[in-house]
C-alpha atoms as a PDB file:
ATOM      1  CA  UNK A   1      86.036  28.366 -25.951  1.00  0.00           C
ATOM      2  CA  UNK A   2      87.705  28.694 -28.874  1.00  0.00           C
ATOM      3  CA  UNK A   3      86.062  30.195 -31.941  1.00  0.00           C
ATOM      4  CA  UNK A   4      85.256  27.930 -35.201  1.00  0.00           C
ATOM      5  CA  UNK A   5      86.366  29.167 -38.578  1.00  0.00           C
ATOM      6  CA  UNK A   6      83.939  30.790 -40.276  1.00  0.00           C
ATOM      7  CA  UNK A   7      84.511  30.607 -44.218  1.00  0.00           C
ATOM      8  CA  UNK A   8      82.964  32.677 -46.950  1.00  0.00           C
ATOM      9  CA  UNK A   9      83.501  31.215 -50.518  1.00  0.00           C
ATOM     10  CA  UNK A  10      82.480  33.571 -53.368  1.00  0.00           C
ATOM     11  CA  UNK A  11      82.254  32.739 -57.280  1.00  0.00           C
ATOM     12  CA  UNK A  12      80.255  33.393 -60.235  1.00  0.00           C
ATOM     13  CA  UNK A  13      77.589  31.017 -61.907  1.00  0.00           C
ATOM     14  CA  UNK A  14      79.226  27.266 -62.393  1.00  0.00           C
ATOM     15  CA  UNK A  15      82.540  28.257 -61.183  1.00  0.00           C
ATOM     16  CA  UNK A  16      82.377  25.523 -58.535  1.00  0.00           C
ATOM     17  CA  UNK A  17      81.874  27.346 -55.328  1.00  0.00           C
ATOM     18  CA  UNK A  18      79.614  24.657 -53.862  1.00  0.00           C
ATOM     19  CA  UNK A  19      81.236  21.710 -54.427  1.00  0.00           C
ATOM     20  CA  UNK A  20      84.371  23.425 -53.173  1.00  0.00           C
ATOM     21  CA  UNK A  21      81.788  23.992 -49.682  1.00  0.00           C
ATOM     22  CA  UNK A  22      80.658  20.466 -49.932  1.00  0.00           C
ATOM     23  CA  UNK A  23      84.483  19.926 -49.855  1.00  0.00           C
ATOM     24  CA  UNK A  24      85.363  21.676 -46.590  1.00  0.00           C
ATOM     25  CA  UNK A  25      83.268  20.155 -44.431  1.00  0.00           C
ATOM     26  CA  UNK A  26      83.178  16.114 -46.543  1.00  0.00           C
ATOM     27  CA  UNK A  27      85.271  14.963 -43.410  1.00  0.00           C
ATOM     28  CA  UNK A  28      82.381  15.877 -41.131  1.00  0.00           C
ATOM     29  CA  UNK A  29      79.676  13.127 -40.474  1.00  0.00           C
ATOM     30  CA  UNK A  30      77.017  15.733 -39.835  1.00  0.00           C
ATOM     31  CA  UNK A  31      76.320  18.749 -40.893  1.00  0.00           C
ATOM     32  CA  UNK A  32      73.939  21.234 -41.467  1.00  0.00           C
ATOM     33  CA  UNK A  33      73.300  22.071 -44.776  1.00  0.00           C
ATOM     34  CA  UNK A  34      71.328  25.196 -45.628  1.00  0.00           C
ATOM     35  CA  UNK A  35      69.592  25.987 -48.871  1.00  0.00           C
ATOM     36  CA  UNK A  36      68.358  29.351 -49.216  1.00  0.00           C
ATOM     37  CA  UNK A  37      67.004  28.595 -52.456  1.00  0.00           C
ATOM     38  CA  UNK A  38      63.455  27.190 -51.710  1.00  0.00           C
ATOM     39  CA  UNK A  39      60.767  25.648 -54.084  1.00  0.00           C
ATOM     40  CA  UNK A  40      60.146  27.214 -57.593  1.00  0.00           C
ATOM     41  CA  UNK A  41      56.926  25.378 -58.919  1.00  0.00           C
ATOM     42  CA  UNK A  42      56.557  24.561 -62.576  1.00  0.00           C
ATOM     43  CA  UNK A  43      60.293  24.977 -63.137  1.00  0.00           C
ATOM     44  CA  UNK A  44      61.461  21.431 -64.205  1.00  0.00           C
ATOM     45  CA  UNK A  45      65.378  22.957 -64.819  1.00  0.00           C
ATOM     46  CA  UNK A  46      65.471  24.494 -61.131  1.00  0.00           C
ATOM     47  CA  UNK A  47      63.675  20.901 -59.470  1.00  0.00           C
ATOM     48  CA  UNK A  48      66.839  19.093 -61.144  1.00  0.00           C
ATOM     49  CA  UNK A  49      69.132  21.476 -59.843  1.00  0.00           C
ATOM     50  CA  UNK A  50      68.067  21.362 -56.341  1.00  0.00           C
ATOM     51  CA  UNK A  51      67.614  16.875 -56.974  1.00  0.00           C
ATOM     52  CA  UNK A  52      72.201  17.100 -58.265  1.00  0.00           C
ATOM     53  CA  UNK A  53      72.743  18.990 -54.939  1.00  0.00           C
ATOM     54  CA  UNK A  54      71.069  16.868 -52.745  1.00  0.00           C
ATOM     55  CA  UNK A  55      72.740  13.635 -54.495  1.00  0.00           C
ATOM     56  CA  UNK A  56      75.694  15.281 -54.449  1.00  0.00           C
ATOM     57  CA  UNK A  57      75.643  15.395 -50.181  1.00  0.00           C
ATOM     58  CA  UNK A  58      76.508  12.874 -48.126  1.00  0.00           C
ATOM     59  CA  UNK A  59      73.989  10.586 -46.544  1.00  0.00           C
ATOM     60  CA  UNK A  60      74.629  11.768 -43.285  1.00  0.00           C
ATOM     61  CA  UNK A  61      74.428  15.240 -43.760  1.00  0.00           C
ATOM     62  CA  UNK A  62      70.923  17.355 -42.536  1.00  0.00           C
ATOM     63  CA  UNK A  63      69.146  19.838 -44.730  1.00  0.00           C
ATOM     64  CA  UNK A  64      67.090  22.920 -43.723  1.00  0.00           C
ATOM     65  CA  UNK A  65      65.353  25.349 -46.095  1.00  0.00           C
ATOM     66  CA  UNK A  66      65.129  28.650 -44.645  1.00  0.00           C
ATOM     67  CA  UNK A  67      65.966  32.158 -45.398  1.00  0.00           C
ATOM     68  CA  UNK A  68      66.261  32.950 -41.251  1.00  0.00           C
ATOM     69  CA  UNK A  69      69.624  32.464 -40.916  1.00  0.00           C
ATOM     70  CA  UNK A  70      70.310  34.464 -37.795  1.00  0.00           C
ATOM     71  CA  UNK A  71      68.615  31.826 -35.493  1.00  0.00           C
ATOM     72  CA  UNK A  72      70.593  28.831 -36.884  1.00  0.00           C
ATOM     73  CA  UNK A  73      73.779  30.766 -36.666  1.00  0.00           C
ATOM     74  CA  UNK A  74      73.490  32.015 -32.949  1.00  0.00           C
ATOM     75  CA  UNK A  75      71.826  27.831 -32.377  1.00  0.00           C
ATOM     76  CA  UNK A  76      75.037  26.838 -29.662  1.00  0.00           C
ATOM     77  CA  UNK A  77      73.133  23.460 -29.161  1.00  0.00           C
ATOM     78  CA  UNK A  78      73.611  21.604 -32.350  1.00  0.00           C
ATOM     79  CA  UNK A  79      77.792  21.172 -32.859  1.00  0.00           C
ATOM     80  CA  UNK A  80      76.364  20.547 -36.576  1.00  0.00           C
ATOM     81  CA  UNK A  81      79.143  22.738 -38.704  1.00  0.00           C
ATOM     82  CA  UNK A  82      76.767  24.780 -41.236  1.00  0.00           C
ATOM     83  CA  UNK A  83      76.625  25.135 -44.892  1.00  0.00           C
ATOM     84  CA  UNK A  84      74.771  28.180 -46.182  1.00  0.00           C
ATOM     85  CA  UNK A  85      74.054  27.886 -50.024  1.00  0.00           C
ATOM     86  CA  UNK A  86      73.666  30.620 -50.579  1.00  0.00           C
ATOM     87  CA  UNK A  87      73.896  34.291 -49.736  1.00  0.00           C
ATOM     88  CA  UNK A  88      72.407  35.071 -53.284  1.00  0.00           C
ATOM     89  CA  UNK A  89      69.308  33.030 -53.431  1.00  0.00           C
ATOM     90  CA  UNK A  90      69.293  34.706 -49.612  1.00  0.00           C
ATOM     91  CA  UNK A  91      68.975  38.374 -50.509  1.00  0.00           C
ATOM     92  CA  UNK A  92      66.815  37.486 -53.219  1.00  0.00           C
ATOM     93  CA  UNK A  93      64.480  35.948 -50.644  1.00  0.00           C
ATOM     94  CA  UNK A  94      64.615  38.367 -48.064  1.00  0.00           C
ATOM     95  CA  UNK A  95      63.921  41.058 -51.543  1.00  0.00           C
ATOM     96  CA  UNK A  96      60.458  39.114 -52.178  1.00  0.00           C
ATOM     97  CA  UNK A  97      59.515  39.597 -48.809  1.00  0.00           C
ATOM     98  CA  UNK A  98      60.425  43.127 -48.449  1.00  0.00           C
ATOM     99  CA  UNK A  99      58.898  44.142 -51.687  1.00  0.00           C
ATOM    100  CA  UNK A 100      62.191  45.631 -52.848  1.00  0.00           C
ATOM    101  CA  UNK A 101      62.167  44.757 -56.361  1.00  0.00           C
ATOM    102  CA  UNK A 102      59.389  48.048 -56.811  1.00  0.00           C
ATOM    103  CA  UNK A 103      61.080  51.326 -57.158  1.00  0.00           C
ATOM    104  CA  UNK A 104      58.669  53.170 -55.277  1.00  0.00           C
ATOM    105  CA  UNK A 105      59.107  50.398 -51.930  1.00  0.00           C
ATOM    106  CA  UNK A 106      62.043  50.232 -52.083  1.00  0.00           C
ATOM    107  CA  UNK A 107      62.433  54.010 -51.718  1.00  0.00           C
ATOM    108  CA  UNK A 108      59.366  54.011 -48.979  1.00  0.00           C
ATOM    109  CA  UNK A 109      61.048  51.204 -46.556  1.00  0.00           C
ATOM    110  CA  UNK A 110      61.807  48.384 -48.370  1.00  0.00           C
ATOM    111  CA  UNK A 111      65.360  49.576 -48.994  1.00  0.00           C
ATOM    112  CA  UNK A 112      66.241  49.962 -44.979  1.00  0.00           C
ATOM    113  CA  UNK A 113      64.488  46.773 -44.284  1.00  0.00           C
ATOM    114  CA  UNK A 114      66.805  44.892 -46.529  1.00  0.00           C
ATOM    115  CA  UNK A 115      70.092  46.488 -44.910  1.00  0.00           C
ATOM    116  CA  UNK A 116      69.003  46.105 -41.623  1.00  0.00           C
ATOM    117  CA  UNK A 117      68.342  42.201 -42.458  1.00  0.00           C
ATOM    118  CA  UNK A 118      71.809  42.280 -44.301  1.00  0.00           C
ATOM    119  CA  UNK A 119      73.243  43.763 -41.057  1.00  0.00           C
ATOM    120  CA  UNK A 120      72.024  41.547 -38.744  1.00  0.00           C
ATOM    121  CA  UNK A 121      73.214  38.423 -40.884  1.00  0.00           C
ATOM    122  CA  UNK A 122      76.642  39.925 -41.057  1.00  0.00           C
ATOM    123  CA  UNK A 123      76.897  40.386 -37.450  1.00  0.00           C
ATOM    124  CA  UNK A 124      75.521  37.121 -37.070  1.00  0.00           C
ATOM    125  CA  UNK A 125      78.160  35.392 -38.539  1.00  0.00           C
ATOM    126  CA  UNK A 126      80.639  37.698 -36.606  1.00  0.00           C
ATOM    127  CA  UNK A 127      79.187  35.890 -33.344  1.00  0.00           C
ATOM    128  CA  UNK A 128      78.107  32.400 -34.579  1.00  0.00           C
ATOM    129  CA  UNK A 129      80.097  29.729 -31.763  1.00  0.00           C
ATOM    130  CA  UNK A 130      79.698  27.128 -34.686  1.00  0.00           C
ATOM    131  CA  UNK A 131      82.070  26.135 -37.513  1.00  0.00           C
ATOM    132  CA  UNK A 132      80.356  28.005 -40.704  1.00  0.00           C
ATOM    133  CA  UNK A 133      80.912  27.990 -44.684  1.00  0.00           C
ATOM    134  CA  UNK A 134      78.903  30.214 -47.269  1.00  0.00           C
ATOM    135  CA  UNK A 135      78.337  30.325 -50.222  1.00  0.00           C
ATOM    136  CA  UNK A 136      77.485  33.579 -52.537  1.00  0.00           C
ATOM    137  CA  UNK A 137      77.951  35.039 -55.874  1.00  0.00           C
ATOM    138  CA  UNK A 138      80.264  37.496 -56.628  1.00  0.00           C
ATOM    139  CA  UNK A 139      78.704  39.919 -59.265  1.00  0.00           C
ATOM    140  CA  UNK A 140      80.568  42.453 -59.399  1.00  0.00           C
ATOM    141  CA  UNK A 141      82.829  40.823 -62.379  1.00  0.00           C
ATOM    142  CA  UNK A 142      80.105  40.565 -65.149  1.00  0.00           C
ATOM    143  CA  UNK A 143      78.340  43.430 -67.082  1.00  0.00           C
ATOM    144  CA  UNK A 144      75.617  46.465 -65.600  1.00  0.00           C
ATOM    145  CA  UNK A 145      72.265  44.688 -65.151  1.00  0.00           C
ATOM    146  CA  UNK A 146      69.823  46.550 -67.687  1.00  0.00           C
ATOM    147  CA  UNK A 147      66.985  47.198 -65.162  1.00  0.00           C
ATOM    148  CA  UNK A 148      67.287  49.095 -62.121  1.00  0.00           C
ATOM    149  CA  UNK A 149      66.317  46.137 -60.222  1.00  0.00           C
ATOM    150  CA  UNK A 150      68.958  43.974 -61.364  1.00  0.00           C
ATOM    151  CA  UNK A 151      71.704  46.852 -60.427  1.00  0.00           C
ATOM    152  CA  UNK A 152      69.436  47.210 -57.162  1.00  0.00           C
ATOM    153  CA  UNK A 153      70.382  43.333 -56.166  1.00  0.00           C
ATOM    154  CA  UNK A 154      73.850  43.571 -57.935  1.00  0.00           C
ATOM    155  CA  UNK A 155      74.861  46.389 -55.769  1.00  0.00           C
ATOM    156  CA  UNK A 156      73.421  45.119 -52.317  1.00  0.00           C
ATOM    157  CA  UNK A 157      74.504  41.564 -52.579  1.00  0.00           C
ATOM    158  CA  UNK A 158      78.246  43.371 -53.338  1.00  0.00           C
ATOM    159  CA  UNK A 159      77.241  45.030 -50.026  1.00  0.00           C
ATOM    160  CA  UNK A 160      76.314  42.171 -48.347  1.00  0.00           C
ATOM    161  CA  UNK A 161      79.180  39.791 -49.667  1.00  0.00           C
ATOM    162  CA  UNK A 162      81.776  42.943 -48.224  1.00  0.00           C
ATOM    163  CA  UNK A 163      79.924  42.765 -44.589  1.00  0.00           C
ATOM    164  CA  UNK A 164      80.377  38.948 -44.359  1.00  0.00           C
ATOM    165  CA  UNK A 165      83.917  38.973 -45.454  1.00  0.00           C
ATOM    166  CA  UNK A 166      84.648  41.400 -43.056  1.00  0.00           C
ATOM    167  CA  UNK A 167      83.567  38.942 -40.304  1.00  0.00           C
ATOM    168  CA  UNK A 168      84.304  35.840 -41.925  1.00  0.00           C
ATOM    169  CA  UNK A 169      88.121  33.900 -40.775  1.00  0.00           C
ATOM    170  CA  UNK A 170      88.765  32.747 -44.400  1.00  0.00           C
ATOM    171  CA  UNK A 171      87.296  34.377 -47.454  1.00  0.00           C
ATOM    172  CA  UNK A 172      88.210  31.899 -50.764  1.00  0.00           C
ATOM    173  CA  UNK A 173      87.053  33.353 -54.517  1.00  0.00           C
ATOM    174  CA  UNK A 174      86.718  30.018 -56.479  1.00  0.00           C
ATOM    175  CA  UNK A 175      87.340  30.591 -60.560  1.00  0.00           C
ATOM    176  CA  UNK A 176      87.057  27.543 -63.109  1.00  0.00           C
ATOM    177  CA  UNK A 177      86.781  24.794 -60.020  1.00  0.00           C
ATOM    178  CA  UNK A 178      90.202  26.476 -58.331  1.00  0.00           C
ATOM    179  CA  UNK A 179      89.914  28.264 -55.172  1.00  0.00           C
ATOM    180  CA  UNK A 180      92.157  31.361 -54.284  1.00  0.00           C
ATOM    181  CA  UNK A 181      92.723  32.400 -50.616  1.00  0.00           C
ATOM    182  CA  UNK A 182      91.647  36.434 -50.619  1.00  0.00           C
ATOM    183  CA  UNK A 183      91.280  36.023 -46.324  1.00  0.00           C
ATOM    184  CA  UNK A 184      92.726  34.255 -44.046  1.00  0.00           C
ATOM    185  CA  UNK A 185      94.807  31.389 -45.845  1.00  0.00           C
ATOM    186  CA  UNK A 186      93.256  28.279 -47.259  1.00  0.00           C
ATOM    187  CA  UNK A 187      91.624  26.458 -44.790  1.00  0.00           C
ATOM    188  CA  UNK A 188      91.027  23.110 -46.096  1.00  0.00           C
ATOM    189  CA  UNK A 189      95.455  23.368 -46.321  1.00  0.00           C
ATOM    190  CA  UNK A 190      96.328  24.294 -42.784  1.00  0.00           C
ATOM    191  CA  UNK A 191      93.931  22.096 -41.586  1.00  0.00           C
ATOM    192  CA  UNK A 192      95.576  19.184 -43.251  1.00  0.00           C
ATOM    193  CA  UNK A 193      98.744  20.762 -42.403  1.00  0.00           C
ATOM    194  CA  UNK A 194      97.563  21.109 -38.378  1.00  0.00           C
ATOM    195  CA  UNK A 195      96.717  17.127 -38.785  1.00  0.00           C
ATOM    196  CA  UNK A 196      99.459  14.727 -37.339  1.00  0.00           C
ATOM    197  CA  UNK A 197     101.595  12.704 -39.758  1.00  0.00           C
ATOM    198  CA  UNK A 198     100.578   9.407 -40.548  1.00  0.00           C
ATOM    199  CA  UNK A 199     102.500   7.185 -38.877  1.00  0.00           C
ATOM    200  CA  UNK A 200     105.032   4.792 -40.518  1.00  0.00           C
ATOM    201  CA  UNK A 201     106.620   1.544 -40.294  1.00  0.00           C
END
């Protein structure tokens, strides 16, 4: 069986990325849409964001919110094409859980828990059998977090976003709402190139 693409898009805050994610797959009646962001109570600005997202969607289109990826990656029973938004609010998760924002944790564990999640969603991706786009944040174009646990996520999501370009097909870095192909080509243009002509006359 042939492989499905597998597309990572990467951008900083507002540049876009998501619609441009939203985008790739808008042709596809169902899909399986991701968000890695979960609930933040008594934050009316982050409720709104989350409400714009899930207007923005189509009707038809399924939403999970999870941070464990791995099993709805390797899931060969739902043909659903997946939407993972995003790797960011992913890391930051899996960081919460592990304890890793505390200095002394995450030099007692917390810091070889994290890569050994990050590993395993990397090589997830490398095997997934279903069509896949994600999202994430590329940080390494703005200025030194202050704190050491800013440059602590800062320098593992860089990690992270490296491991799942390495596995990803496509890999597209999205600036002011306009994509460029780093990996692979742009997908969303050979696949409209790979689509027969509409016939005339």
């Amino acid at each position: 069986m042939e492989r499905m693409a597998r597309t990572l898009i990467l951008g900083g805050a507002r540049s876009g990325k998501s619609t441009r994610a939203e985008q790739l797959l808008a042709a596809h009646r169902d899909v399986l849409y991701v968000a890695t962001g979960g609930t933040r109570e008594d934050d009316a600005d982050w409720a709104r964001r989350v409400e714009l997202h899930r207007e923005r969607r189509p009707t038809g289109w399924r939403t999970a919110e999870t941070l464990d990826l791995v099993p709805v990656l390797a899931d060969a029973a739902d043909p659903a094409p997946v939407l993972v938004d995003c790797l960011g609010l992913w890391l930051t998760g899996t960081m919460d859980r592990a304890g890793a924002w505390d200095e002394d944790a995450w030099h007692r564990g917390a810091e070889a828990a994290v890569a050994r999640q990050c590993a395993d969603l990397a090589e997830a991706v490398r095997l997934t059998p279903r069509q896949l786009v994600l999202v994430s944040n590329e940080v390494g174009l703005g200025v030194v977090p202050g704190t050491p646990a800013g440059r602590r996520f800062r320098d593992t999501l860089g990690r992270l976003n490296m491991a799942v370009a390495e596995a990803a097909d496509h890999v597209l870095l999205v600036v002011a709402g306009q994509a460029l192909a780093i990996k692979g080509g742009a997908p969303a243009e050979r696949e409209r190139q790979e689509r027969p002509a509409p016939r005339t006359g």
